[in-house]
N, C-alpha and C. Protein backbone atom coordinates (compact mmCIF):
# COMPACT_ATOMS: atom_id res chain seq x y z
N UNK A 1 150.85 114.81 166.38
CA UNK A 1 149.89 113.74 166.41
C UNK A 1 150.03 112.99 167.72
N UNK A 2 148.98 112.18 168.55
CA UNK A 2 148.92 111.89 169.55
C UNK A 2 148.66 110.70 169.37
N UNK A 3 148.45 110.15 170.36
CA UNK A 3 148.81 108.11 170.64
C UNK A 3 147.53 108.20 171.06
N UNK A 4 146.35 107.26 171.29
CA UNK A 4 145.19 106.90 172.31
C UNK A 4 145.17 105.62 172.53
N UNK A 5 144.67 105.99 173.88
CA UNK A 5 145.17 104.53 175.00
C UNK A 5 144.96 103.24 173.96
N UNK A 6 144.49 102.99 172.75
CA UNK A 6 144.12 102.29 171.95
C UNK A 6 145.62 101.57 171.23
N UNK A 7 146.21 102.77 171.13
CA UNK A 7 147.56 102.57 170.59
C UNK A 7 147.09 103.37 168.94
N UNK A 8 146.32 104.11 168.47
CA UNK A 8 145.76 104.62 167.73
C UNK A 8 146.60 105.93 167.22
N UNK A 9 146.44 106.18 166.35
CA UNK A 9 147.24 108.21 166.44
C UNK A 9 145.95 108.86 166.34
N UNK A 10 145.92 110.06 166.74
CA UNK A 10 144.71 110.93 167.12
C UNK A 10 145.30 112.08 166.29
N UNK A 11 144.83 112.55 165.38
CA UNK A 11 145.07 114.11 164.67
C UNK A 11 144.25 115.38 165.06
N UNK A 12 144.67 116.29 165.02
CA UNK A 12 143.90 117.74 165.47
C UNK A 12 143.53 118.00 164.03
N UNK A 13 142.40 118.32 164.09
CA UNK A 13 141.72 119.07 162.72
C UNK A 13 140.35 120.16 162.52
N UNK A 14 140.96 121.01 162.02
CA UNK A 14 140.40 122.18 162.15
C UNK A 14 138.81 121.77 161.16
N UNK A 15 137.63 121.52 161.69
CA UNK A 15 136.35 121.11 161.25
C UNK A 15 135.27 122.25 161.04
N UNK A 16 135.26 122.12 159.82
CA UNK A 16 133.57 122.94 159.55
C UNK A 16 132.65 122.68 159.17
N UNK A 17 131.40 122.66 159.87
CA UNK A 17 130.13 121.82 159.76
C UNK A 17 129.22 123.50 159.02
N UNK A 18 128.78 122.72 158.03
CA UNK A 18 127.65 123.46 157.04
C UNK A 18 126.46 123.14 157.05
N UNK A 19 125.44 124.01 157.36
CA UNK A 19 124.42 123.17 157.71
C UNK A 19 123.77 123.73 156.47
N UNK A 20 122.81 123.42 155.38
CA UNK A 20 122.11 124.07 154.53
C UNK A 20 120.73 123.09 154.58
N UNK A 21 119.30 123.98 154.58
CA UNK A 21 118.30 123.83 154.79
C UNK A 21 117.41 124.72 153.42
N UNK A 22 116.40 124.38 153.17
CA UNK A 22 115.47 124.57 151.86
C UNK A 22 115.44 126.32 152.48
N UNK A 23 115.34 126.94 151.30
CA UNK A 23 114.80 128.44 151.69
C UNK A 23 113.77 128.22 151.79
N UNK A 24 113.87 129.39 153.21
CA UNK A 24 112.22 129.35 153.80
C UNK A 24 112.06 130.52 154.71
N UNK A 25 111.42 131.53 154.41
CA UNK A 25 110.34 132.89 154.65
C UNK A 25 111.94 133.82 155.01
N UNK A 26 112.77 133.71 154.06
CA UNK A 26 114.07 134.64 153.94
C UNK A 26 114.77 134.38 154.74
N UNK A 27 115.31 133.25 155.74
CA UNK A 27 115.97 133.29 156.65
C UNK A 27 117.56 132.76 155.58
N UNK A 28 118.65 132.65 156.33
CA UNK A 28 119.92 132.46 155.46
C UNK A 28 119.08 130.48 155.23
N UNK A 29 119.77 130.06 154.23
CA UNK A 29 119.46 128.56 154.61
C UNK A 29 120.78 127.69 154.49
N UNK A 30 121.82 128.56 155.25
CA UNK A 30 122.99 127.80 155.65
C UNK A 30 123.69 128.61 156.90
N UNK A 31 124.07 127.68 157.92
CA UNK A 31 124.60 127.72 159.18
C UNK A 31 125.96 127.31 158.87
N UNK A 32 126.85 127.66 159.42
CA UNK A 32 128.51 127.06 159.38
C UNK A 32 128.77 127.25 160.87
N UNK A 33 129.68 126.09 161.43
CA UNK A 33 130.15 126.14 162.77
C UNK A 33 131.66 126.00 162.14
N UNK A 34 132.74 126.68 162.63
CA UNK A 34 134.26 126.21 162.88
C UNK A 34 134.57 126.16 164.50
N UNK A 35 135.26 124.37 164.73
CA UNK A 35 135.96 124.18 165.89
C UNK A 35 137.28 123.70 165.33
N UNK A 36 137.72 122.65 166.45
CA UNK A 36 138.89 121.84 166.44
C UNK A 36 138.35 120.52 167.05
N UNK A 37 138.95 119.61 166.30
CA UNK A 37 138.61 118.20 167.00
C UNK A 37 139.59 117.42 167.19
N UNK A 38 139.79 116.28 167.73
CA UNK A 38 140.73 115.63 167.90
C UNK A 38 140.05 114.36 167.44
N UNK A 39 140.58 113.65 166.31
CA UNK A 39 139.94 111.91 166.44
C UNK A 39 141.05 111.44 165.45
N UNK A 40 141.01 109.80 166.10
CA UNK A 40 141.58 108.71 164.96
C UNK A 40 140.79 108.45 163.72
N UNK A 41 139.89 108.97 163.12
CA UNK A 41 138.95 108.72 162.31
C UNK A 41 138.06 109.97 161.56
N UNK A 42 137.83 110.99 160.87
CA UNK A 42 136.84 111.46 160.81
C UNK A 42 135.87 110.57 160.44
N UNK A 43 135.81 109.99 159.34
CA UNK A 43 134.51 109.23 158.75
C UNK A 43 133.90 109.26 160.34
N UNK A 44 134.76 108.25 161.18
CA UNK A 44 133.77 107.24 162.27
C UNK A 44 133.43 108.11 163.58
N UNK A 45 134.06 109.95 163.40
CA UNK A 45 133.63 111.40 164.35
C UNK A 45 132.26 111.21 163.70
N UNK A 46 132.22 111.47 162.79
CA UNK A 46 130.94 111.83 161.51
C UNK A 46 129.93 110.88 162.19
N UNK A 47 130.03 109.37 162.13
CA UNK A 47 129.17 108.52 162.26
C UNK A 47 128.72 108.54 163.66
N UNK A 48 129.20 108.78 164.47
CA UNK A 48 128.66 109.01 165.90
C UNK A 48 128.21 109.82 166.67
N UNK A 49 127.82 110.76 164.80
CA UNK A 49 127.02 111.98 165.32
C UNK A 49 125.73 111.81 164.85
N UNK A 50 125.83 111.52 163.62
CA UNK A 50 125.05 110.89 162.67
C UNK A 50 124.68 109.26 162.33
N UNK A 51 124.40 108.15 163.16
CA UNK A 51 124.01 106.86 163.30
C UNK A 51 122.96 106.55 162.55
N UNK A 52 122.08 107.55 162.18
CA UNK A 52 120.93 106.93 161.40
C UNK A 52 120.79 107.23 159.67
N UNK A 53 122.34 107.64 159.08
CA UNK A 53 122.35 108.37 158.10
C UNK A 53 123.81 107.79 157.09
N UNK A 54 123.37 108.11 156.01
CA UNK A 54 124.07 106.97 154.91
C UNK A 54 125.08 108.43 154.87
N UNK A 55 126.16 108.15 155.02
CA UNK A 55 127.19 109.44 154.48
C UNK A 55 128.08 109.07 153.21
N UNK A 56 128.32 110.25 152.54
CA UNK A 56 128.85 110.47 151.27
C UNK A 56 130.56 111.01 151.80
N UNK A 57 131.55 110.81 151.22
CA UNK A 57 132.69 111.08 151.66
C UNK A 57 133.59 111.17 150.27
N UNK A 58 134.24 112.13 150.50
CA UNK A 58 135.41 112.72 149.38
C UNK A 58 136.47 113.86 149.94
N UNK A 59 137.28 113.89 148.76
CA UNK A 59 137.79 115.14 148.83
C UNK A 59 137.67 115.98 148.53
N UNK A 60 138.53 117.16 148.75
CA UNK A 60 137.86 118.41 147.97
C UNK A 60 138.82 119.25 148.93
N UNK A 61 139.55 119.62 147.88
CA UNK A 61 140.69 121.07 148.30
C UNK A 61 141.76 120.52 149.13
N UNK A 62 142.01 119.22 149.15
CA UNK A 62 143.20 118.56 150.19
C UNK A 62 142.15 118.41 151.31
N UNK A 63 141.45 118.54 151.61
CA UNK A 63 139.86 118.41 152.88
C UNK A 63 138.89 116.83 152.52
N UNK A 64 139.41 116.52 153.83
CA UNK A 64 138.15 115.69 153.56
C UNK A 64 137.08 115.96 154.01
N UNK A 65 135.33 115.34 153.20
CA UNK A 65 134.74 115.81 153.21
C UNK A 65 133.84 114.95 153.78
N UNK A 66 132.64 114.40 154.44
CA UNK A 66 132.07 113.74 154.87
C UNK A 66 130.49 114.35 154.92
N UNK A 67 129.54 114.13 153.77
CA UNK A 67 128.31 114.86 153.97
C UNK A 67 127.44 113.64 154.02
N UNK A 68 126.39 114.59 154.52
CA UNK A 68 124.88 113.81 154.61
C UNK A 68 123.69 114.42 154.81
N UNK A 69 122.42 113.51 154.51
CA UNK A 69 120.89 114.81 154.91
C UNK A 69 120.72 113.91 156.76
N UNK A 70 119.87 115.05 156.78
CA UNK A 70 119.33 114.83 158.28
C UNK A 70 118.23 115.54 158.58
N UNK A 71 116.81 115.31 158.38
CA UNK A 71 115.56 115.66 159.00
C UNK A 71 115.47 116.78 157.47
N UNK A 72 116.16 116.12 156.24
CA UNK A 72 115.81 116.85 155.06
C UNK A 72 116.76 118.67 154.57
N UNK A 73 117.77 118.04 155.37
CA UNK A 73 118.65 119.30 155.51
C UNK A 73 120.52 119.14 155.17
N UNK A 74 120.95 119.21 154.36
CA UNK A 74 122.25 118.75 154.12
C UNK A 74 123.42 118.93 155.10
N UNK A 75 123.77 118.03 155.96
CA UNK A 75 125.12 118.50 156.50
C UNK A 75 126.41 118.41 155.74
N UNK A 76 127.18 119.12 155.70
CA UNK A 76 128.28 119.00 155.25
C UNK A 76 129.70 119.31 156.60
N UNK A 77 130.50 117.91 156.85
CA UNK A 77 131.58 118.03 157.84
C UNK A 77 132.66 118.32 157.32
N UNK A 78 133.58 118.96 156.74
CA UNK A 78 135.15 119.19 156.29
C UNK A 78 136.36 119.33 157.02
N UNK A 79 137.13 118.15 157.13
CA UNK A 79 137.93 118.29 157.99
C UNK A 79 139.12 118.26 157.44
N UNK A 80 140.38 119.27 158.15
CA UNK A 80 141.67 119.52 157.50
C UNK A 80 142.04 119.78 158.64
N UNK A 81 143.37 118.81 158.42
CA UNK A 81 144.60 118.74 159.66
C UNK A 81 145.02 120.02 159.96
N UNK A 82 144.92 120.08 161.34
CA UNK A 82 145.13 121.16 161.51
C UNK A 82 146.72 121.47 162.23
């Protein structure tokens, strides 16, 4: 775990963003990205991606979970220390 100039701890966490969208003319209607992120916060990673959107947050599998819609399409963020 890391310090930021804040005096903050910063965690590495292995993140997967789900994107699921209404079926429509057979395409898949879910996208998944896996990276790595670094933040003092997921919730407030989440929110500064998403500013115009009410997010839902839990757990689930030792993961936290941070979802929301966007332009009518569910994101789902899951982040676990990585």
């Amino acid at each position: 775990m890391k310090t930021s100039e804040g005096g903050e701890n910063v965690a590495a966490y292995e993140l997967v963003i789900e994107e699921r969208q209404p079926t429509c003319g057979g395409k898949s209607p879910t996208k998944s990205r896996i990276m790595t992120v670094e933040t003092e916060d997921p919730v407030a990673y989440v929110q500064a991606l998403e500013p115009e959107c009410e997010l839902e947050v839990y757990e689930e599998k030792g993961a936290l979970v941070v979802k929301t819609e966007h332009n009518g399409m569910w994101i789902k963020y899951e982040f676990e220390e990585a």
